[in-house]
N, C-alpha and C. Protein backbone atom coordinates (compact mmCIF):
# COMPACT_ATOMS: atom_id res chain seq x y z
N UNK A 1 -38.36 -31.55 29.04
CA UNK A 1 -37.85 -30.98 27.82
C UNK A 1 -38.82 -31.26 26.69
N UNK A 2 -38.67 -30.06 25.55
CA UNK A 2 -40.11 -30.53 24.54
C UNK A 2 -39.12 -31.52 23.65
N UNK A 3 -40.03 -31.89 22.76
CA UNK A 3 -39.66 -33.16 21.63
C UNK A 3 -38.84 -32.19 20.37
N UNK A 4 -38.00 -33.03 19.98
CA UNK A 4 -37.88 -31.88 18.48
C UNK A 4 -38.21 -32.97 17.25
N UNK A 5 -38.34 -31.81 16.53
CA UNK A 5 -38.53 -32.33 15.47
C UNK A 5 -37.89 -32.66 14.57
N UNK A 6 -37.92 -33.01 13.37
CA UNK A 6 -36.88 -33.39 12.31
C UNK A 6 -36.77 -32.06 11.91
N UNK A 7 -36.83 -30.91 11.62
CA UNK A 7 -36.60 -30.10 10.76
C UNK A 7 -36.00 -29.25 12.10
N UNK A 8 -35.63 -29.66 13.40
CA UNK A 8 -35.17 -28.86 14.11
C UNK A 8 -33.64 -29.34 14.31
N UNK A 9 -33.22 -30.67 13.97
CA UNK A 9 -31.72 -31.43 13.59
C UNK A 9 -31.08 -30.24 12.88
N UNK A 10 -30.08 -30.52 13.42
CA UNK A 10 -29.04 -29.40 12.96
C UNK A 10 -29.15 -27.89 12.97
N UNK A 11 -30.20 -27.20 13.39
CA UNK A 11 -30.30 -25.95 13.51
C UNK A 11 -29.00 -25.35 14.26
N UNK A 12 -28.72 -25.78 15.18
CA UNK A 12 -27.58 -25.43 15.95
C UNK A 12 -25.79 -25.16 15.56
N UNK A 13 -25.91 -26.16 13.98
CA UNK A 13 -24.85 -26.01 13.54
C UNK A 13 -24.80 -24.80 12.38
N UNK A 14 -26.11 -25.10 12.10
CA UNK A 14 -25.94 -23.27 10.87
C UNK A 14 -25.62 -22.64 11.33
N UNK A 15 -26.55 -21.84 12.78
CA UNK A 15 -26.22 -20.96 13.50
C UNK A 15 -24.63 -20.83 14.29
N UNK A 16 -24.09 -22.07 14.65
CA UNK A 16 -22.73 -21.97 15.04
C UNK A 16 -21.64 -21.28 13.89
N UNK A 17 -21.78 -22.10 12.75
CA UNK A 17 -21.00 -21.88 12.23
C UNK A 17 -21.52 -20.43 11.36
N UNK A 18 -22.59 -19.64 11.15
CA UNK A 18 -22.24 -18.16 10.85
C UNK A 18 -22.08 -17.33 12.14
N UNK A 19 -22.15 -17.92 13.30
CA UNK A 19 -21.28 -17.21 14.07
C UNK A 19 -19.96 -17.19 14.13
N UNK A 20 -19.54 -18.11 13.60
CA UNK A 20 -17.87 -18.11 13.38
C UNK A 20 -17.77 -17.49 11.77
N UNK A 21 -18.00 -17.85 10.96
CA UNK A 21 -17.47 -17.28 9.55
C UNK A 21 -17.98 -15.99 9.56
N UNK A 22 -18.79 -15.08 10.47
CA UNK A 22 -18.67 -13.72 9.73
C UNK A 22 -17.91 -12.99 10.67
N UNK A 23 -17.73 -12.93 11.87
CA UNK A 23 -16.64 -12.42 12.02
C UNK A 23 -15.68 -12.53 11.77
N UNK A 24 -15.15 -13.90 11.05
CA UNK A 24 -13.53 -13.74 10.88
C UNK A 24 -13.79 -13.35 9.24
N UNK A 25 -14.94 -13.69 8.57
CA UNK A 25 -14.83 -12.97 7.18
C UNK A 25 -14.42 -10.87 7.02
N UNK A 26 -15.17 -10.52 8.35
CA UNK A 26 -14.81 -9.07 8.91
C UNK A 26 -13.27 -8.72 9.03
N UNK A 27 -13.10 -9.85 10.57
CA UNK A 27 -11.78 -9.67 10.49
C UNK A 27 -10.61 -9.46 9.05
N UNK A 28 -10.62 -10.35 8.46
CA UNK A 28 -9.92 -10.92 7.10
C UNK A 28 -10.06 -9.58 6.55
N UNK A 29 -11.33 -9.00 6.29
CA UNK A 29 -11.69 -7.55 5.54
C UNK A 29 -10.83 -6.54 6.17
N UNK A 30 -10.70 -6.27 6.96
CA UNK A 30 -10.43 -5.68 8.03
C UNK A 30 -8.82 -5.13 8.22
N UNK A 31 -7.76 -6.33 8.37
CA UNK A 31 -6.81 -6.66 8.04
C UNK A 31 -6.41 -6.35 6.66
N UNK A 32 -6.64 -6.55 5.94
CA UNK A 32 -6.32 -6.67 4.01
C UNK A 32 -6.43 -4.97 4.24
N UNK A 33 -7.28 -4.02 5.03
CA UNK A 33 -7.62 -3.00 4.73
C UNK A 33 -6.52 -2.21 5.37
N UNK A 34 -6.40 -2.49 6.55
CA UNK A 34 -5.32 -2.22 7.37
C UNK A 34 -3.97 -2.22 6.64
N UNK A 35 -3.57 -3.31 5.90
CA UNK A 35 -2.28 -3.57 5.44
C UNK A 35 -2.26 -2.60 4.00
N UNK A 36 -3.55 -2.18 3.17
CA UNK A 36 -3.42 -1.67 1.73
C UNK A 36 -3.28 -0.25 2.41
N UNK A 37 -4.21 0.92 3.88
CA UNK A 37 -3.40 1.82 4.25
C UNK A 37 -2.24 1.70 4.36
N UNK A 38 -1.54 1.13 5.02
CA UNK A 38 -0.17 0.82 5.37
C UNK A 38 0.74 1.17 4.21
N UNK A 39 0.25 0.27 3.21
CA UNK A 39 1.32 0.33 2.16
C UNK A 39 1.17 1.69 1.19
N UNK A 40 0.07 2.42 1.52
CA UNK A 40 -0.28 3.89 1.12
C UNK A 40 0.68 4.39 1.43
N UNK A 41 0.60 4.20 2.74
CA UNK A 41 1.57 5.46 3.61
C UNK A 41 2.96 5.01 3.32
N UNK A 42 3.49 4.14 3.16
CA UNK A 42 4.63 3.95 2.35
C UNK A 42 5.35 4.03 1.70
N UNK A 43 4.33 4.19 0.33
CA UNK A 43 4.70 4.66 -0.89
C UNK A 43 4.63 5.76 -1.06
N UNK A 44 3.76 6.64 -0.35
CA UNK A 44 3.59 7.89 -0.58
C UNK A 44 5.34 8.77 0.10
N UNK A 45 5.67 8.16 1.80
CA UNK A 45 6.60 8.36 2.25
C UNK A 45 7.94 8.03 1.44
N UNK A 46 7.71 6.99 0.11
CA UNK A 46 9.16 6.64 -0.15
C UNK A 46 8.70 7.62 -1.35
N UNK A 47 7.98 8.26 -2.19
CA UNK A 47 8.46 9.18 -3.04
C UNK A 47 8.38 10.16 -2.63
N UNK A 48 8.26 10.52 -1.66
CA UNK A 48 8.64 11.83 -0.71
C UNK A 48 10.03 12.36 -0.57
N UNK A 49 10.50 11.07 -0.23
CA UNK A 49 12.11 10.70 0.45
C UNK A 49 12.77 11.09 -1.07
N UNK A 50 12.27 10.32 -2.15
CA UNK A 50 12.97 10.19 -3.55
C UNK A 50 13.00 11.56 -3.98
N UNK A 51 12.02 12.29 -3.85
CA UNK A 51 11.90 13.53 -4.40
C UNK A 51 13.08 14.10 -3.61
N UNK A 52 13.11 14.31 -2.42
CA UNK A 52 13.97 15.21 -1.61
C UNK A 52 14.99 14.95 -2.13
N UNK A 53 15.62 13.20 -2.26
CA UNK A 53 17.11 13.18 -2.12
C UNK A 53 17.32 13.75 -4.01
N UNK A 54 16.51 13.70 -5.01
CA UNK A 54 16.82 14.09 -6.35
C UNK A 54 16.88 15.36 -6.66
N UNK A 55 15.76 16.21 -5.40
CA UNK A 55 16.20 17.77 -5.61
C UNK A 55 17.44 18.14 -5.34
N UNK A 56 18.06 17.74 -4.32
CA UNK A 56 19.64 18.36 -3.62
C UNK A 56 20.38 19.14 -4.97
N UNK A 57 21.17 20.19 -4.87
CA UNK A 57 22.43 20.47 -5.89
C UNK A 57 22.84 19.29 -5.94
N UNK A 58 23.23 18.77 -7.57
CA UNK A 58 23.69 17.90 -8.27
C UNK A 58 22.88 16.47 -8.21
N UNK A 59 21.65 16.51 -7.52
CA UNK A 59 21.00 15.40 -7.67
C UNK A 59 20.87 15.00 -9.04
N UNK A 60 19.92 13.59 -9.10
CA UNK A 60 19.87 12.86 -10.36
C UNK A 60 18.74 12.09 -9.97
N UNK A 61 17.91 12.11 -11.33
CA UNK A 61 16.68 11.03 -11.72
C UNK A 61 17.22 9.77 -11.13
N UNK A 62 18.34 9.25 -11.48
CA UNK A 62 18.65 8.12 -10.55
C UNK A 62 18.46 8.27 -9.41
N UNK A 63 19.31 9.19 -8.89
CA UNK A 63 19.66 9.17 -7.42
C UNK A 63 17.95 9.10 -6.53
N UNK A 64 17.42 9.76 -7.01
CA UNK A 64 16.06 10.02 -6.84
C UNK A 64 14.74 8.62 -6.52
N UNK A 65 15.10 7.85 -7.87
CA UNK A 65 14.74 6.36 -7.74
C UNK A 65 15.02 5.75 -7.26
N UNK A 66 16.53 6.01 -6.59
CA UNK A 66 17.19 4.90 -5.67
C UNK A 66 16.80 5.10 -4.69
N UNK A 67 16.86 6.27 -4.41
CA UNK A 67 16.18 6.17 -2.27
C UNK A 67 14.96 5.66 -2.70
N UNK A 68 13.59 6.43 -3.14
CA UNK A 68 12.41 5.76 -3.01
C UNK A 68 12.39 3.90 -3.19
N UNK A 69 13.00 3.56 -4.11
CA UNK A 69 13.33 2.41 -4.06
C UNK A 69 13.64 1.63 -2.53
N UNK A 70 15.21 2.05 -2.71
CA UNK A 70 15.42 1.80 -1.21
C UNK A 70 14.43 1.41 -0.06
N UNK A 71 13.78 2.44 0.09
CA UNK A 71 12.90 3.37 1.40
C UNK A 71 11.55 2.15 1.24
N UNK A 72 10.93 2.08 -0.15
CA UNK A 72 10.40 0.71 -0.26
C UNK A 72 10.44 -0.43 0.07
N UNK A 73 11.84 -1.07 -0.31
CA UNK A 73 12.15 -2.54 0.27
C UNK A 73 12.79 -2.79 1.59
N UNK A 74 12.52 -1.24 2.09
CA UNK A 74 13.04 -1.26 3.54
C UNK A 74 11.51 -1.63 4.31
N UNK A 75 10.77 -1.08 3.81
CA UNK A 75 9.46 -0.72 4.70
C UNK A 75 8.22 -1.37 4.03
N UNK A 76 8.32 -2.51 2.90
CA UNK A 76 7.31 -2.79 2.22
C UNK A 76 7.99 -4.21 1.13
N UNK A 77 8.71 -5.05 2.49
CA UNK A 77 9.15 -6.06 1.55
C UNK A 77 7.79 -7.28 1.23
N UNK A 78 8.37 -8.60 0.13
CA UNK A 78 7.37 -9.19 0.12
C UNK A 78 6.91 -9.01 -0.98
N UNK A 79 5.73 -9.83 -0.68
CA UNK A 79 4.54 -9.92 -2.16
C UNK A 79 3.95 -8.73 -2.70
N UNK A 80 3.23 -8.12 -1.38
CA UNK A 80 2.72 -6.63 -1.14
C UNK A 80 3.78 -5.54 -2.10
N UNK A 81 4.64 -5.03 -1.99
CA UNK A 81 5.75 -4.43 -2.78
C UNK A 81 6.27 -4.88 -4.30
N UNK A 82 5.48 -6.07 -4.54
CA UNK A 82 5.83 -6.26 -5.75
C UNK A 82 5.80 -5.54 -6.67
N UNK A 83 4.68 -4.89 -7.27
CA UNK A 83 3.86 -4.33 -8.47
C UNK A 83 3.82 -2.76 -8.16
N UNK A 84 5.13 -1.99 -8.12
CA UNK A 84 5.28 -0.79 -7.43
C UNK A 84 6.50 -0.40 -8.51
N UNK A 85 6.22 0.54 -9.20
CA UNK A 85 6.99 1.29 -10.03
C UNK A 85 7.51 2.67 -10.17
N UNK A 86 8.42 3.07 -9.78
CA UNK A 86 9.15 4.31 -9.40
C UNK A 86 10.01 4.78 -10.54
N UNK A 87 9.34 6.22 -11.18
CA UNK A 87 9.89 6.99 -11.97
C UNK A 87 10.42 8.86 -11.36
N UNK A 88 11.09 9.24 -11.70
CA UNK A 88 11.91 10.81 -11.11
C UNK A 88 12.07 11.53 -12.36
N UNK A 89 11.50 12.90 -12.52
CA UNK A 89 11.79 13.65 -13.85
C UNK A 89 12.25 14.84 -12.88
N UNK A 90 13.07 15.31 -14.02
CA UNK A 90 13.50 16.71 -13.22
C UNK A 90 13.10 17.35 -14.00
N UNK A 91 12.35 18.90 -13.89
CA UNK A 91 12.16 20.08 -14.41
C UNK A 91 12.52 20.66 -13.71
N UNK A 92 13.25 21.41 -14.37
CA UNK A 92 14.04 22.86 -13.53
C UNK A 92 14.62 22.89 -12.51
N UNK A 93 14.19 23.22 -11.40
CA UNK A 93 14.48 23.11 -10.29
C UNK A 93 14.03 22.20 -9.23
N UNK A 94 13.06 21.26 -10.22
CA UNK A 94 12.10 20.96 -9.49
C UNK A 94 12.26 19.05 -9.64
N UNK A 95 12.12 18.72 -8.68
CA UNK A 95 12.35 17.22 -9.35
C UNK A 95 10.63 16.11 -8.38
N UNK A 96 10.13 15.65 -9.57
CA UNK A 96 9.01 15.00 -9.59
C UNK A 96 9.07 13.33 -9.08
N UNK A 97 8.66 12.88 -7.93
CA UNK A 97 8.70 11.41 -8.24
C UNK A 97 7.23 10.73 -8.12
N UNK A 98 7.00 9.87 -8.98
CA UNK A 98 5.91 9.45 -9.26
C UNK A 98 6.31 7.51 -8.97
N UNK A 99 5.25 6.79 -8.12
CA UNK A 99 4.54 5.89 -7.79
C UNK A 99 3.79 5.15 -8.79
N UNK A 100 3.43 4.28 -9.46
CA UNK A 100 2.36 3.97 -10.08
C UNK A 100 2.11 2.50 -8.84
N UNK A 101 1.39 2.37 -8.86
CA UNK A 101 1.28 0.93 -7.41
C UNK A 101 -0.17 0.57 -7.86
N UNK A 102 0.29 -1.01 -7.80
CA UNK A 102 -1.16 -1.96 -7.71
C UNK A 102 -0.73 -3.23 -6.29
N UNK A 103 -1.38 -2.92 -5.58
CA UNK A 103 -1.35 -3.89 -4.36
C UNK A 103 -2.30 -4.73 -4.24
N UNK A 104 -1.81 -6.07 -4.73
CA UNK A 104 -2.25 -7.40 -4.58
C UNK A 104 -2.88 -7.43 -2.89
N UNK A 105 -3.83 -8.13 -2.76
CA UNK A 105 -4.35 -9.06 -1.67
C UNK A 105 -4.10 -10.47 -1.74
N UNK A 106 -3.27 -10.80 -0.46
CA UNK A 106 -3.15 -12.17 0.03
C UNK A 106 -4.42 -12.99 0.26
N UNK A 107 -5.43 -12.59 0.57
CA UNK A 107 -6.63 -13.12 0.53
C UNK A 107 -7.49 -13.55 -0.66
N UNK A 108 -7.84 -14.31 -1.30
CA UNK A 108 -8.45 -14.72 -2.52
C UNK A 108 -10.13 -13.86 -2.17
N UNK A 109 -10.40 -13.28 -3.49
CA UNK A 109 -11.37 -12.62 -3.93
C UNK A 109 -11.75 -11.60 -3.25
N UNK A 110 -10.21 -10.74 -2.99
CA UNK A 110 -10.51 -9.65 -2.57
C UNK A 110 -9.30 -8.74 -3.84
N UNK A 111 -10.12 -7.35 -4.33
CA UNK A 111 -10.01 -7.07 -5.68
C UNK A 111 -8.81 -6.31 -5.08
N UNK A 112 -7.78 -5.94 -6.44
CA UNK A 112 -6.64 -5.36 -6.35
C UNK A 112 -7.14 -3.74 -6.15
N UNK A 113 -6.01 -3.15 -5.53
CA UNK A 113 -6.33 -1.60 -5.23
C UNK A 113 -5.21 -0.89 -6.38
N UNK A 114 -5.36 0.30 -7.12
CA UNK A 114 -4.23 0.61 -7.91
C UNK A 114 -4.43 1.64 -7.99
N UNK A 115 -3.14 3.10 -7.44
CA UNK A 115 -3.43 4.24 -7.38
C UNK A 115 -2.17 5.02 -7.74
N UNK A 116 -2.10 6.06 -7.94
CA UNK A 116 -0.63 6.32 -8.56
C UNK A 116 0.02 7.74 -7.24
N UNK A 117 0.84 7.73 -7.01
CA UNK A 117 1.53 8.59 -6.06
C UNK A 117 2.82 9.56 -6.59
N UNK A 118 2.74 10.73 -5.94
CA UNK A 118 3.36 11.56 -6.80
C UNK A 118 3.47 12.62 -5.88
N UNK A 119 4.78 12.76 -6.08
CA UNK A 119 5.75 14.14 -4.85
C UNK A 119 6.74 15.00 -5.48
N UNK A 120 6.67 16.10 -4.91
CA UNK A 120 7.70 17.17 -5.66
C UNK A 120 8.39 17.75 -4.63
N UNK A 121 9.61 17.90 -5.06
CA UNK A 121 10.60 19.04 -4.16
C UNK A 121 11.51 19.95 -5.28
N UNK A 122 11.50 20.67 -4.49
CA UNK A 122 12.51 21.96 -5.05
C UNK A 122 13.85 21.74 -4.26
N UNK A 123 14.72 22.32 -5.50
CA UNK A 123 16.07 23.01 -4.85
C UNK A 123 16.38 24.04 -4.71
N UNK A 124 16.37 24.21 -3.38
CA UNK A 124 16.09 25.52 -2.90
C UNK A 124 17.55 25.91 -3.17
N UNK A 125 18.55 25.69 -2.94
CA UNK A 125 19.75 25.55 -2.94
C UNK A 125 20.02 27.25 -4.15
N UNK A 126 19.23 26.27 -5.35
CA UNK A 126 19.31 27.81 -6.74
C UNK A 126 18.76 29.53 -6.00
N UNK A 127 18.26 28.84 -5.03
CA UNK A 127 17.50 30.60 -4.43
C UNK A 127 18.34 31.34 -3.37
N UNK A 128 19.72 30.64 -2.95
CA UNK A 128 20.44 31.88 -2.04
C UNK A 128 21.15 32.43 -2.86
N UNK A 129 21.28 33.56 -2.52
CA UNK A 129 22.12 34.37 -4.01
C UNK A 129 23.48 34.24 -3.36
């Protein structure tokens, strides 16, 4: 076997250990990314839901906030769901629900995502004669 040297001590542990910290720094990325789609599809699905149930004959801006609401803390409880704000306007026939969402990361120094979501339905109901 050859001799080592002093400046060859410890080489083995740098290299160990960024073989371990960048894949799980990936992983970690990875995950956080996984979970902020997730909660896309969520929010987008619960003012979907809100819109529908506020268009019906005799719906209501409430009624409207309450399912998306609902449909939220059904499918997006937790920390993640915190910072998620659900508003319903009706025009005409038409009833609007809007999302505003900022989704925190459980992971430290990974930056907040904040996007606003927004669905419409009609009542069709006004169009059979």
């Amino acid at each position: 076997m050859g001799a080592h040297t002093a400046r060859d001590i410890g080489q083995a542990s740098i290299t160990y250990l960024l073989a371990t910290v960048v894949p799980l720094t990936v992983f970690v990325l990875m995950a956080n990314l996984l979970m902020f789609l997730y909660a896309r599809g969520v929010v987008r699905a619960a003012v979907d839901e809100g819109a529908r149930a506020g268009a019906v004959a005799n719906g209501s801006d409430a009624e409207c906030v309450a399912r998306a609401s609902d449909a939220l803390d059904d499918l997006l409880g937790g920390r993640l769901g915190d910072n998620i704000s659900v508003t319903c306007v009706a025009t005409g026939a038409e009833m609007v629900a809007i999302a505003n969402v900022t989704l925190t990361s459980p992971y430290l120094g990974i930056t907040n995502w904040s996007f606003v979501a927004e669905a419409r339905a009609s009542d069709e109901s006004s169009l059979v004669p």
